[in-house]
PDB file of N, CA and C in Angstrom:
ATOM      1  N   UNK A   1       0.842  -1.191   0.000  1.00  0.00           N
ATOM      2  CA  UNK A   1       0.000   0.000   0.000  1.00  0.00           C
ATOM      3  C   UNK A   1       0.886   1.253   0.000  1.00  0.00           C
ATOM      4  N   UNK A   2       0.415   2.313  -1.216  1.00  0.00           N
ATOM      5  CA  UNK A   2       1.363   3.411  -0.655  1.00  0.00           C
ATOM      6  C   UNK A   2       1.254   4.209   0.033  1.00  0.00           C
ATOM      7  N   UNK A   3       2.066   4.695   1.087  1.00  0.00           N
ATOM      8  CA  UNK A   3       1.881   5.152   2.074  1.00  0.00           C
ATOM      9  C   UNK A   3       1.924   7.332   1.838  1.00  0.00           C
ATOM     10  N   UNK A   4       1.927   7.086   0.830  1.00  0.00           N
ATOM     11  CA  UNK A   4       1.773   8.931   0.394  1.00  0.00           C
ATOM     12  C   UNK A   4      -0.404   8.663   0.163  1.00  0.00           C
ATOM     13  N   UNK A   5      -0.445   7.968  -0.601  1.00  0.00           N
ATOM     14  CA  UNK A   5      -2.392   8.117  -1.185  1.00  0.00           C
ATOM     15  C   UNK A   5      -3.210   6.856  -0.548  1.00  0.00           C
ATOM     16  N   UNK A   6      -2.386   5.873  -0.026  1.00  0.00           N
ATOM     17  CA  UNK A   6      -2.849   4.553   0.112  1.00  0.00           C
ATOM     18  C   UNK A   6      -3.150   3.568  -0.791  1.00  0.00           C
ATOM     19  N   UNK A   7      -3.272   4.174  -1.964  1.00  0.00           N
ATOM     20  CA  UNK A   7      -3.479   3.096  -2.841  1.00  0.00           C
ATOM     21  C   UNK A   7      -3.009   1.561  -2.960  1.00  0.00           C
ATOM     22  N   UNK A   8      -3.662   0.293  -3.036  1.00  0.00           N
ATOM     23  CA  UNK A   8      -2.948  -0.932  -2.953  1.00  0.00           C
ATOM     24  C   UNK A   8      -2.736  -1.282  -3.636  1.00  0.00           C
ATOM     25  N   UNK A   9      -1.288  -2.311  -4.110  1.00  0.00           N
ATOM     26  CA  UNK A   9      -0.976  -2.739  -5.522  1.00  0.00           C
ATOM     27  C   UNK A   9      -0.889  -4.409  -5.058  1.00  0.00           C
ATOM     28  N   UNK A  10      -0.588  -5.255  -6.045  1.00  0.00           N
ATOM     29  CA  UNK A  10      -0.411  -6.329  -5.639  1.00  0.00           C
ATOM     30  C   UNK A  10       0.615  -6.981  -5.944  1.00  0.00           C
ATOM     31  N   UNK A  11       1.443  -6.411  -6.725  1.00  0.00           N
ATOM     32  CA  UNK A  11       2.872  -6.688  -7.174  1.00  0.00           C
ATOM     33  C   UNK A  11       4.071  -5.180  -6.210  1.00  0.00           C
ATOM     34  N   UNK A  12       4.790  -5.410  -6.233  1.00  0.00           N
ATOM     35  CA  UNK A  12       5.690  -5.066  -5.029  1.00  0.00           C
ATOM     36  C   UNK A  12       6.272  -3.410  -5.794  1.00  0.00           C
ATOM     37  N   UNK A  13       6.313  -4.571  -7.107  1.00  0.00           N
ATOM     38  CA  UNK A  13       7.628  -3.464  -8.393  1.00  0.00           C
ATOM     39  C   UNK A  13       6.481  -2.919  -8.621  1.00  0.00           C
ATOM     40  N   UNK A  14       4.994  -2.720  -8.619  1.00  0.00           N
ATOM     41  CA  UNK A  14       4.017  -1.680  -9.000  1.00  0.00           C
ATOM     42  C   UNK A  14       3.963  -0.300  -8.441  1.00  0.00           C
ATOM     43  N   UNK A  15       4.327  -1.070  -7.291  1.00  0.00           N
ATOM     44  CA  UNK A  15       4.482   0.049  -5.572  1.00  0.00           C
ATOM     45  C   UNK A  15       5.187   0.848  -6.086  1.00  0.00           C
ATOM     46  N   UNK A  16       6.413   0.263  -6.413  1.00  0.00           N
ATOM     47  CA  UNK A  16       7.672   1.352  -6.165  1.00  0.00           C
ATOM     48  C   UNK A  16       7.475   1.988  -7.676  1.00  0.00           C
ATOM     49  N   UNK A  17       6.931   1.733  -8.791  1.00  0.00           N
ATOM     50  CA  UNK A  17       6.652   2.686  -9.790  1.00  0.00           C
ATOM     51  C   UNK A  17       5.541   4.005  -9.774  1.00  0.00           C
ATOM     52  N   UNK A  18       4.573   3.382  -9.219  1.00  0.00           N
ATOM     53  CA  UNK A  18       3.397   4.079  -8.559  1.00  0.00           C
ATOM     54  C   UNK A  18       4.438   5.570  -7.349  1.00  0.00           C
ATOM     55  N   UNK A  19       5.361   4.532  -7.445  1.00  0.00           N
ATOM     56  CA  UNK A  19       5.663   5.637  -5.485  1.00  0.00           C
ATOM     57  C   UNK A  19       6.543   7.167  -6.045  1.00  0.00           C
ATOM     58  N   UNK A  20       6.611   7.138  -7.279  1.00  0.00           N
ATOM     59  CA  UNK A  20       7.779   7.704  -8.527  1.00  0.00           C
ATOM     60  C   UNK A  20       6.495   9.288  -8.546  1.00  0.00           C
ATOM     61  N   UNK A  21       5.203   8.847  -8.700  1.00  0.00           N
ATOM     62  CA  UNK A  21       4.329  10.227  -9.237  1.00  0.00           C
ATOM     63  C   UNK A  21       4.786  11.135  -8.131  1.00  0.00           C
ATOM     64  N   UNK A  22       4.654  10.417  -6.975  1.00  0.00           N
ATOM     65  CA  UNK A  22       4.711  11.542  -5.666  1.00  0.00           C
ATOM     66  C   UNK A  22       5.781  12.483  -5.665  1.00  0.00           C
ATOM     67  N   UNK A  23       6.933  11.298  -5.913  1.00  0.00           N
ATOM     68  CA  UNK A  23       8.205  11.640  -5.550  1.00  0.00           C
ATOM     69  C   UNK A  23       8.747  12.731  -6.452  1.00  0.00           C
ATOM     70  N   UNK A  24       8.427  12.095  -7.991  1.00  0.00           N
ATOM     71  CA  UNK A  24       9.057  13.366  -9.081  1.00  0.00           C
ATOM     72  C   UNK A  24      10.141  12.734  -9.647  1.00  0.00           C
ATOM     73  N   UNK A  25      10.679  11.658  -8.976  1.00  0.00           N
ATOM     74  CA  UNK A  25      11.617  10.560 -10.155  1.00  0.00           C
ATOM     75  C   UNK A  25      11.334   9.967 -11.101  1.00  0.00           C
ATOM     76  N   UNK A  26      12.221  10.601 -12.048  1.00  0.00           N
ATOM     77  CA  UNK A  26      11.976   9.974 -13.240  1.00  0.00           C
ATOM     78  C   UNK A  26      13.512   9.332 -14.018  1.00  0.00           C
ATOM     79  N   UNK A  27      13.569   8.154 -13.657  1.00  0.00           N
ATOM     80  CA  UNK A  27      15.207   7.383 -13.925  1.00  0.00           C
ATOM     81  C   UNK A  27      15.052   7.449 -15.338  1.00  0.00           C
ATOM     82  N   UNK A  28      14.130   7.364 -16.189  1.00  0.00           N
ATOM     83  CA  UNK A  28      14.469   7.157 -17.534  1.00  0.00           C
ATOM     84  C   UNK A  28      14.083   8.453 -18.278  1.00  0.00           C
ATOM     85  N   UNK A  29      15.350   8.975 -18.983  1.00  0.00           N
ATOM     86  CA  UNK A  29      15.092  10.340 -19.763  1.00  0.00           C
ATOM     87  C   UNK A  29      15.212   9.957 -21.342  1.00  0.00           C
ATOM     88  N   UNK A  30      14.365  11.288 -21.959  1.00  0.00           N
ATOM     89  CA  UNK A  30      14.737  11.132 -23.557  1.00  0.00           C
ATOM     90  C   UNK A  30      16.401  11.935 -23.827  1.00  0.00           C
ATOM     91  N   UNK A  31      16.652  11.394 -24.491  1.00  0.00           N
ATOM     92  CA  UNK A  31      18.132  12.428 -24.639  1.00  0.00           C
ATOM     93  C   UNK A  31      17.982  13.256 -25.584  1.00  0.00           C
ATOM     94  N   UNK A  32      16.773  13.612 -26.499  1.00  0.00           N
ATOM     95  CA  UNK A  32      16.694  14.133 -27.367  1.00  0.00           C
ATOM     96  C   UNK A  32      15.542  15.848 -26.666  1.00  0.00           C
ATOM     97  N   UNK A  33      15.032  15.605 -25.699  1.00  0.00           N
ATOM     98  CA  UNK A  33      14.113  16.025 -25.287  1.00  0.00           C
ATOM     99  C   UNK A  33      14.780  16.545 -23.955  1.00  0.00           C
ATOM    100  N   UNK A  34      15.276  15.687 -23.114  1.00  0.00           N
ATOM    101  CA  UNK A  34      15.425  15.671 -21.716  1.00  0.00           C
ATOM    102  C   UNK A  34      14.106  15.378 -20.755  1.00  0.00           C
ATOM    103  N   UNK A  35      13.146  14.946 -21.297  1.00  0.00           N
ATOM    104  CA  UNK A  35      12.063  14.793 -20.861  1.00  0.00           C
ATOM    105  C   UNK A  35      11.965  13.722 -19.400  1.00  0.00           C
ATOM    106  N   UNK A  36      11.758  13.085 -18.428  1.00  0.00           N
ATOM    107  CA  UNK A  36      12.050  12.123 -17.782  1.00  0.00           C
ATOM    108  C   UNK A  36      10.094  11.333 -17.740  1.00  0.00           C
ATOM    109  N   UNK A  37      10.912   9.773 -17.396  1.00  0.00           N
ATOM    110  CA  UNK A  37       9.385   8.965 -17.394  1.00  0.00           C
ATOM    111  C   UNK A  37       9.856   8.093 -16.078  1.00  0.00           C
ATOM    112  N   UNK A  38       8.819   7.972 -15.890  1.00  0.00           N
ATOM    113  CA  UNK A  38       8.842   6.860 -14.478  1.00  0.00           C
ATOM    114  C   UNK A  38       9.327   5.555 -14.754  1.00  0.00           C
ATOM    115  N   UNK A  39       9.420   5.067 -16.196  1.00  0.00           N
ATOM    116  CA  UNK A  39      10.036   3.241 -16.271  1.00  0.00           C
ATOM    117  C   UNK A  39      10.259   3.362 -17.361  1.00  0.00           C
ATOM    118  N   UNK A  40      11.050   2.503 -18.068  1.00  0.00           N
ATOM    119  CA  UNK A  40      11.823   2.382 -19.198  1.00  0.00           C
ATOM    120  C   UNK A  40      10.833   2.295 -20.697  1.00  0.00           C
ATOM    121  N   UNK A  41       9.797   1.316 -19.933  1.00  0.00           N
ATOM    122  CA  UNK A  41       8.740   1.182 -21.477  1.00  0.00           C
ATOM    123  C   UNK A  41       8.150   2.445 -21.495  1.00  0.00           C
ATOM    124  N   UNK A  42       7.794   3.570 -20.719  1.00  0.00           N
ATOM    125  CA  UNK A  42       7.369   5.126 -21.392  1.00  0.00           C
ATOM    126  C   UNK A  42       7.932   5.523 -21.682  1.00  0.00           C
ATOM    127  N   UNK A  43       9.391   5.430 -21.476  1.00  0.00           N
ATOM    128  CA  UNK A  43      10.522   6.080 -22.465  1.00  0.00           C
ATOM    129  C   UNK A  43      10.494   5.352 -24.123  1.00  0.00           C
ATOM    130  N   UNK A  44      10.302   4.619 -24.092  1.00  0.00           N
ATOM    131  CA  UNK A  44      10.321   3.408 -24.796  1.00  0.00           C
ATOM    132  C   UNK A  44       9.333   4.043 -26.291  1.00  0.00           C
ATOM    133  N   UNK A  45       8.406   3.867 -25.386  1.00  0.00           N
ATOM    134  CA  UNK A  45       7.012   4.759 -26.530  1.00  0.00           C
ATOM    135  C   UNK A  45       7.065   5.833 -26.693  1.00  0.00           C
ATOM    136  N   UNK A  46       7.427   6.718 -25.926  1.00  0.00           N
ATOM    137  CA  UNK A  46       7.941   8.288 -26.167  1.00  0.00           C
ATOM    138  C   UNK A  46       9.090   8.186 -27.341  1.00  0.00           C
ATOM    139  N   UNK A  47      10.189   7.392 -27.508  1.00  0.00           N
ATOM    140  CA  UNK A  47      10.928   7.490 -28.381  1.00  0.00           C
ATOM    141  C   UNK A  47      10.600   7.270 -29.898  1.00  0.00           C
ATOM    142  N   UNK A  48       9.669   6.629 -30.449  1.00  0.00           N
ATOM    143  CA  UNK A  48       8.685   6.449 -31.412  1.00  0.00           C
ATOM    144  C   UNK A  48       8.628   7.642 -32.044  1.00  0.00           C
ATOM    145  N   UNK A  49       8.260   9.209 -31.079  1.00  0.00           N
ATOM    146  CA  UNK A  49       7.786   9.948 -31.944  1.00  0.00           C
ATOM    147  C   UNK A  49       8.874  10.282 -32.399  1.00  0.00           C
ATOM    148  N   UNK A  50      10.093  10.347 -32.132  1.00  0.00           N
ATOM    149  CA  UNK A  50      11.470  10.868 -32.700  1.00  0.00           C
ATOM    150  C   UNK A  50      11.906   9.870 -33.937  1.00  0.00           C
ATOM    151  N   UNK A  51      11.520   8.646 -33.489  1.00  0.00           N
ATOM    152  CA  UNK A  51      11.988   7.988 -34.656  1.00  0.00           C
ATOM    153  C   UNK A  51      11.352   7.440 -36.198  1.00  0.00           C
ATOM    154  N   UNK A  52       9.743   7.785 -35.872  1.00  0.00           N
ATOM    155  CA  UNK A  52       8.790   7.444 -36.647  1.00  0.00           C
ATOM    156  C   UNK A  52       8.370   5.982 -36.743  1.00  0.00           C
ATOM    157  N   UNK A  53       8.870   5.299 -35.906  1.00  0.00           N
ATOM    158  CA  UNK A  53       8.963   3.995 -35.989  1.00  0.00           C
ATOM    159  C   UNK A  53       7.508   3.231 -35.657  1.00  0.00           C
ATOM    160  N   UNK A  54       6.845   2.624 -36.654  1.00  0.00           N
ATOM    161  CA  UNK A  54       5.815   2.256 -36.731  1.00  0.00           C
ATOM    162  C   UNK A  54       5.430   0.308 -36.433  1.00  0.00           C
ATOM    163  N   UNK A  55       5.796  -0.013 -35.610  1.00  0.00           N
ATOM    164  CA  UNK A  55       6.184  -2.099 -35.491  1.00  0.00           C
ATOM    165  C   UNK A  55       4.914  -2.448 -35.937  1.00  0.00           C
ATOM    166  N   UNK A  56       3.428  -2.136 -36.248  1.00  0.00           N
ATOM    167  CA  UNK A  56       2.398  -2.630 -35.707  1.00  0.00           C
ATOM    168  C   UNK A  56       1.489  -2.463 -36.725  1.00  0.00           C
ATOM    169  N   UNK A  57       1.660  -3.161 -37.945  1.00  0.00           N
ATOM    170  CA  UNK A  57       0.886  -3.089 -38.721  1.00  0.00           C
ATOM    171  C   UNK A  57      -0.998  -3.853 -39.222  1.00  0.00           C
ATOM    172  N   UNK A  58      -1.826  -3.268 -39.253  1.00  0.00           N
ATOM    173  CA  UNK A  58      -2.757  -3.726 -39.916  1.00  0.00           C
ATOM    174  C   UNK A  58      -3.339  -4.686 -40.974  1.00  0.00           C
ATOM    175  N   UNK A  59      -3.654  -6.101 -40.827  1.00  0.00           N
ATOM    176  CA  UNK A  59      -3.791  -7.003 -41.635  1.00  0.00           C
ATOM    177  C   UNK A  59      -4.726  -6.782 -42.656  1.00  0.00           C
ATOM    178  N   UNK A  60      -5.181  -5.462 -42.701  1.00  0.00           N
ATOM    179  CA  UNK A  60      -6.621  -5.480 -43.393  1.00  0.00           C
ATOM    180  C   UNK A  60      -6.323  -4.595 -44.624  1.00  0.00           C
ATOM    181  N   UNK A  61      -5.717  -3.385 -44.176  1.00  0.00           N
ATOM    182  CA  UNK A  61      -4.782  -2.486 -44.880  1.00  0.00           C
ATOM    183  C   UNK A  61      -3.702  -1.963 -44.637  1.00  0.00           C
ATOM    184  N   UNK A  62      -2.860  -2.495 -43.988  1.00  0.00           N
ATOM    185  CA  UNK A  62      -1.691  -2.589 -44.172  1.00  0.00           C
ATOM    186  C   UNK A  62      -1.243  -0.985 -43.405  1.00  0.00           C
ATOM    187  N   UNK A  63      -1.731  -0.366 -42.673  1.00  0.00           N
ATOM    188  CA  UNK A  63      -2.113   1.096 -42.046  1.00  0.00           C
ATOM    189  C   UNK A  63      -0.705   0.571 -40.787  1.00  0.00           C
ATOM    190  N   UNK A  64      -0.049   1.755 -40.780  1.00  0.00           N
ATOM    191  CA  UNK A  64       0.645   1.473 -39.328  1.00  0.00           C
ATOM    192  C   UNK A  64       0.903   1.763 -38.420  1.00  0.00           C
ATOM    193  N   UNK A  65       0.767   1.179 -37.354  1.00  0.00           N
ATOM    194  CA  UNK A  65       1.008   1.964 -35.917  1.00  0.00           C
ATOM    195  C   UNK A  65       2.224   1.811 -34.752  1.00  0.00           C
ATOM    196  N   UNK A  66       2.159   2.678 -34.104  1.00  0.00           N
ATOM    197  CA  UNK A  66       3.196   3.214 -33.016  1.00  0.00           C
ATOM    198  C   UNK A  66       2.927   2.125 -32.106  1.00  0.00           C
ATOM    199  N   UNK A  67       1.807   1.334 -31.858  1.00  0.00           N
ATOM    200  CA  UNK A  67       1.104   0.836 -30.528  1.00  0.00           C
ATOM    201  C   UNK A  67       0.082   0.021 -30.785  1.00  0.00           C
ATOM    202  N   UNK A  68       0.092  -1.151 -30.121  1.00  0.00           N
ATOM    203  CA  UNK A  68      -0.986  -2.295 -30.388  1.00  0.00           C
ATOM    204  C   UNK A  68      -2.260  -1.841 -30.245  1.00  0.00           C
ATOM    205  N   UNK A  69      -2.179  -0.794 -29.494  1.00  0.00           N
ATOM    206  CA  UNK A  69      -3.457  -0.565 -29.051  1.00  0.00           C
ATOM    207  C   UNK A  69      -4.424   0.683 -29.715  1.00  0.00           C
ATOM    208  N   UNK A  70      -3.038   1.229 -30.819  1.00  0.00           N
ATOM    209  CA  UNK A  70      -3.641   2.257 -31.880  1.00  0.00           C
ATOM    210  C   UNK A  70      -4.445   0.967 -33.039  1.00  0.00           C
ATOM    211  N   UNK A  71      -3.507   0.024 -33.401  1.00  0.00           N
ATOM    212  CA  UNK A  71      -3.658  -0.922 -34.200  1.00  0.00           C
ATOM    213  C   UNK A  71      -5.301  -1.135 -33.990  1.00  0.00           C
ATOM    214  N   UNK A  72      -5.662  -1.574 -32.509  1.00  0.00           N
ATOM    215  CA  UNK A  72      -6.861  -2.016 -32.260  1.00  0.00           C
ATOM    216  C   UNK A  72      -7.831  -1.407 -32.337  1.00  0.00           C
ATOM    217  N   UNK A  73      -7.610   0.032 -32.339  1.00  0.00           N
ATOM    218  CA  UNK A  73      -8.974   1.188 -31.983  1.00  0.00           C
ATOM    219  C   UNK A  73      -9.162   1.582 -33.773  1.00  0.00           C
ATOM    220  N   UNK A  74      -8.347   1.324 -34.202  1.00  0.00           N
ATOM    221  CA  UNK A  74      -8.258   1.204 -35.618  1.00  0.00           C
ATOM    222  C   UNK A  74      -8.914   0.397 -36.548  1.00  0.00           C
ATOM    223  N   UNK A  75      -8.895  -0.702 -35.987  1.00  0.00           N
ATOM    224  CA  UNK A  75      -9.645  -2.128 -36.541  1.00  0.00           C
ATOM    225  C   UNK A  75     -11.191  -1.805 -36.295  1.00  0.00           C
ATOM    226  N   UNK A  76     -11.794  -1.270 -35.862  1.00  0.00           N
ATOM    227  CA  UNK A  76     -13.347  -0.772 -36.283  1.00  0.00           C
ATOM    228  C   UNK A  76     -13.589  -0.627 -37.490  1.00  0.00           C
ATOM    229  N   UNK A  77     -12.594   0.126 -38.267  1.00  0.00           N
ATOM    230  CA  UNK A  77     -13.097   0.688 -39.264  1.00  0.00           C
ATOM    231  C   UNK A  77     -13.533  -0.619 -40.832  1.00  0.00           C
ATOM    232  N   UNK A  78     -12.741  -1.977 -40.193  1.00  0.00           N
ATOM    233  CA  UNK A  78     -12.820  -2.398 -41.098  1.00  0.00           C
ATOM    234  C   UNK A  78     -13.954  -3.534 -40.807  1.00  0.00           C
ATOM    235  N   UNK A  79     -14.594  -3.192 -39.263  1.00  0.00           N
ATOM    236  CA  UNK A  79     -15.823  -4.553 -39.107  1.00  0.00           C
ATOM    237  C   UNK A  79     -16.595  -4.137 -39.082  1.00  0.00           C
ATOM    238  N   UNK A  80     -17.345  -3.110 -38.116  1.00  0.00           N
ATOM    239  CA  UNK A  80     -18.813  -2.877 -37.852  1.00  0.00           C
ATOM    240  C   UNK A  80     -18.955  -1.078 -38.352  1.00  0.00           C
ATOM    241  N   UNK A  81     -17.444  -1.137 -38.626  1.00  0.00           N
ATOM    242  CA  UNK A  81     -17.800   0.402 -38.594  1.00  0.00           C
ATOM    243  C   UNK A  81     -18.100   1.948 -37.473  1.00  0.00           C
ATOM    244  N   UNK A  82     -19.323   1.516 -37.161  1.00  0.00           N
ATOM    245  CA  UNK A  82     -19.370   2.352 -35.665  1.00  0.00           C
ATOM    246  C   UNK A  82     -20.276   1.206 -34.472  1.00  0.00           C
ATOM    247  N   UNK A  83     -19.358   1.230 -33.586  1.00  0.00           N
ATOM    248  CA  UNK A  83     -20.083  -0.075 -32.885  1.00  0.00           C
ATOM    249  C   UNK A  83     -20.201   0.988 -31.608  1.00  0.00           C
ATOM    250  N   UNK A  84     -20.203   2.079 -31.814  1.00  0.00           N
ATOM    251  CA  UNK A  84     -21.073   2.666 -30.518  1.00  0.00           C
ATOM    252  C   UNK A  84     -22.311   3.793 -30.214  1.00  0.00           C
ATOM    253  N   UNK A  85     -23.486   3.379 -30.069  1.00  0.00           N
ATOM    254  CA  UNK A  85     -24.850   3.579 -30.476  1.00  0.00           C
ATOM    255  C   UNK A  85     -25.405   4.110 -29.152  1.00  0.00           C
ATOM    256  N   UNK A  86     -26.071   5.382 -29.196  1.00  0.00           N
ATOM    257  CA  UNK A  86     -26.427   6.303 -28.318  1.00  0.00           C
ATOM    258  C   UNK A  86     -27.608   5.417 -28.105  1.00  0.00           C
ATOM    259  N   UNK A  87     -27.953   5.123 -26.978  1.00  0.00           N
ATOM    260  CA  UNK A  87     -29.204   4.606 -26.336  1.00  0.00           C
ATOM    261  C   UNK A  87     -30.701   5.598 -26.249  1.00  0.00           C
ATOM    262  N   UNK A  88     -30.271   6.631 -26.505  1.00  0.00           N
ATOM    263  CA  UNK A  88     -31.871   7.638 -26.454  1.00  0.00           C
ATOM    264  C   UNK A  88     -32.006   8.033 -27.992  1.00  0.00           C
ATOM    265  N   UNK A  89     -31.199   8.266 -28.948  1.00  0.00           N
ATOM    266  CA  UNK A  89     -31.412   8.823 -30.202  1.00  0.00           C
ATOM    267  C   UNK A  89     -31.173   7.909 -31.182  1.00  0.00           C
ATOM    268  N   UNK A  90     -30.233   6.714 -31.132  1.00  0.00           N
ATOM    269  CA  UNK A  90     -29.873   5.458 -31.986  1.00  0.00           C
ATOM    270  C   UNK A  90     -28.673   5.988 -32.693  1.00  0.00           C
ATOM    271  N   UNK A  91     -28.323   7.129 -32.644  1.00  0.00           N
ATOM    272  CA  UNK A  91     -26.922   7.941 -34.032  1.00  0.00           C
ATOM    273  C   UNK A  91     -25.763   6.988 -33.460  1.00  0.00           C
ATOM    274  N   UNK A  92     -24.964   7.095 -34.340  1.00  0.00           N
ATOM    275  CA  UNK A  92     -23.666   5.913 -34.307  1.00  0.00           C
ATOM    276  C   UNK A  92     -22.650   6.695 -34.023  1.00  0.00           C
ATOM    277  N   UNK A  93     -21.885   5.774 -33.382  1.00  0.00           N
ATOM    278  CA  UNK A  93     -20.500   6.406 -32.898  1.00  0.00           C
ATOM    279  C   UNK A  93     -19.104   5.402 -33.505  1.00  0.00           C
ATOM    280  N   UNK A  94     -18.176   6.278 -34.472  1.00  0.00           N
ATOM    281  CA  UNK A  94     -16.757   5.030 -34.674  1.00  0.00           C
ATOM    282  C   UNK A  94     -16.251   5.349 -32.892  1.00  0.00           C
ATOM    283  N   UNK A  95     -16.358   5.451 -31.856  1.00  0.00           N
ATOM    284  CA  UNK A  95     -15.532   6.104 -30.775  1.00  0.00           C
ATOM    285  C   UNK A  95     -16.318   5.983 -29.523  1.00  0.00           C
ATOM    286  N   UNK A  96     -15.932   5.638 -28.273  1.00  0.00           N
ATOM    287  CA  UNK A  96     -16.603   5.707 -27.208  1.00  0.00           C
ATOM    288  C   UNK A  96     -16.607   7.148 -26.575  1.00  0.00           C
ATOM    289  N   UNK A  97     -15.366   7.844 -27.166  1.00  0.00           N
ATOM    290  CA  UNK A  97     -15.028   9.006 -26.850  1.00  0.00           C
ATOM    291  C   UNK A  97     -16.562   9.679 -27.937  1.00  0.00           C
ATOM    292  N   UNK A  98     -16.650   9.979 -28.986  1.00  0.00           N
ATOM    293  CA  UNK A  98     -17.625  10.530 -29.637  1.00  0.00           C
ATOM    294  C   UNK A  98     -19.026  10.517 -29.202  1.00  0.00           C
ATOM    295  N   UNK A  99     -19.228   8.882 -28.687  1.00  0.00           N
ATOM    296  CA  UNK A  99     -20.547   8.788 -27.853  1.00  0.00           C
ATOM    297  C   UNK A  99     -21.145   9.446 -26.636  1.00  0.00           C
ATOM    298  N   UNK A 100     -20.073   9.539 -25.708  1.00  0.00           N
ATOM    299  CA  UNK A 100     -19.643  10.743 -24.472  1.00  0.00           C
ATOM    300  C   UNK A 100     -20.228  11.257 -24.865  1.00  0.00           C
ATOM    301  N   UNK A 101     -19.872  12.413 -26.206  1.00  0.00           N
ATOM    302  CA  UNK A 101     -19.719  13.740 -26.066  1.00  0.00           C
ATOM    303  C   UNK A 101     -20.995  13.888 -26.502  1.00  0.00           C
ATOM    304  N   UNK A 102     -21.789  13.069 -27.347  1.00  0.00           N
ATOM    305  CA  UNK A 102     -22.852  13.128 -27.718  1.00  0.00           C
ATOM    306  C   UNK A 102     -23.947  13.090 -26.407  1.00  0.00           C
ATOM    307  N   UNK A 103     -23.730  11.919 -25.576  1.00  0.00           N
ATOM    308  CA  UNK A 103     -24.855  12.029 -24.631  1.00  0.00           C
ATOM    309  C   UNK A 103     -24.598  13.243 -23.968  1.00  0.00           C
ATOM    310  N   UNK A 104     -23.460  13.704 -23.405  1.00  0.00           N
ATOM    311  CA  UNK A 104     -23.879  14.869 -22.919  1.00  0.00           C
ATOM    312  C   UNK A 104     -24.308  15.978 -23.692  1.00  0.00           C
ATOM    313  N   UNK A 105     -24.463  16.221 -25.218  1.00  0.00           N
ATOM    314  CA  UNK A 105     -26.063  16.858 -25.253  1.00  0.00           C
ATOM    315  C   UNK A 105     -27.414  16.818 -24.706  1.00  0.00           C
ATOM    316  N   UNK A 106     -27.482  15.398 -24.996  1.00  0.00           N
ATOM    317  CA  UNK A 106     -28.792  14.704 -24.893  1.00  0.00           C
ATOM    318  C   UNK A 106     -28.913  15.271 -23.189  1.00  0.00           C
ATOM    319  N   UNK A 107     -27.844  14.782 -22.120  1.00  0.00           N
ATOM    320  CA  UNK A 107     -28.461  15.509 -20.532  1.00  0.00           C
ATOM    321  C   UNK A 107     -28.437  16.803 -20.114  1.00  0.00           C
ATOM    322  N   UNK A 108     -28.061  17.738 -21.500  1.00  0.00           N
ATOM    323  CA  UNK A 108     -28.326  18.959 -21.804  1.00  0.00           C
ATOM    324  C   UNK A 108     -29.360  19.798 -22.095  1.00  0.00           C
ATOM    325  N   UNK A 109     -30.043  18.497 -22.636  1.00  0.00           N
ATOM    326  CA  UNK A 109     -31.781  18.933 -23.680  1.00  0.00           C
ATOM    327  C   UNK A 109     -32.672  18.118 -22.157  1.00  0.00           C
ATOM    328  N   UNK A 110     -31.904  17.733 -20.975  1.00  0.00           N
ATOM    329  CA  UNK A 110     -33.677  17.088 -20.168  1.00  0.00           C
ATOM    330  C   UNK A 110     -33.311  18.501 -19.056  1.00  0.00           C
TER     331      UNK A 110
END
């Protein structure tokens, strides 16, 4: 548990990365930037934008990404299209983020 917010982790090495926000350590820097990150893999992905380096390509079209997880938010476009659907009006969303922004019209208009 950390003892600055309490928060509980369940791995030990979580603690002591977690314990880094409080503190303001940041062991891993960009050298291009001087920027500092709390663990080696945010340095890691931060370095990407300097290098353009894209590992993570798209089986569908061949589109490429920085991050598995761009890869994935990406892959909508080639199944359902917009798979996120406002529950009071039915309008479609490619984005969970877009849907948000939409309902809060909708608790704007009651």
């Amino acid at each position: 548990t950390c003892t600055h917010c309490g928060k509980g982790f369940t791995q030990f090495i979580h603690l002591l990365k977690h314990q880094r926000t409080h503190t303001g350590r940041h062991p891993s820097t960009c050298a291009q930037l001087g920027k500092g990150f709390t663990c080696s893999t945010k340095l890691l992905s931060h370095q990407q934008v300097h290098t353009g380096d894209r590992p993570v390509s798209n089986p569908v079209c061949g589109e490429r990404f920085a991050m598995a997880f761009h890869a994935l938010s990406h892959q909508h476009v080639h199944t359902s299209g917009q798979p996120y659907d406002c529950p009071y009006c039915g309008e479609e969303f490619d984005s969970s983020r877009g849907l948000r922004q939409h309902r809060r019209a909708h608790a704007g208009e009651q």
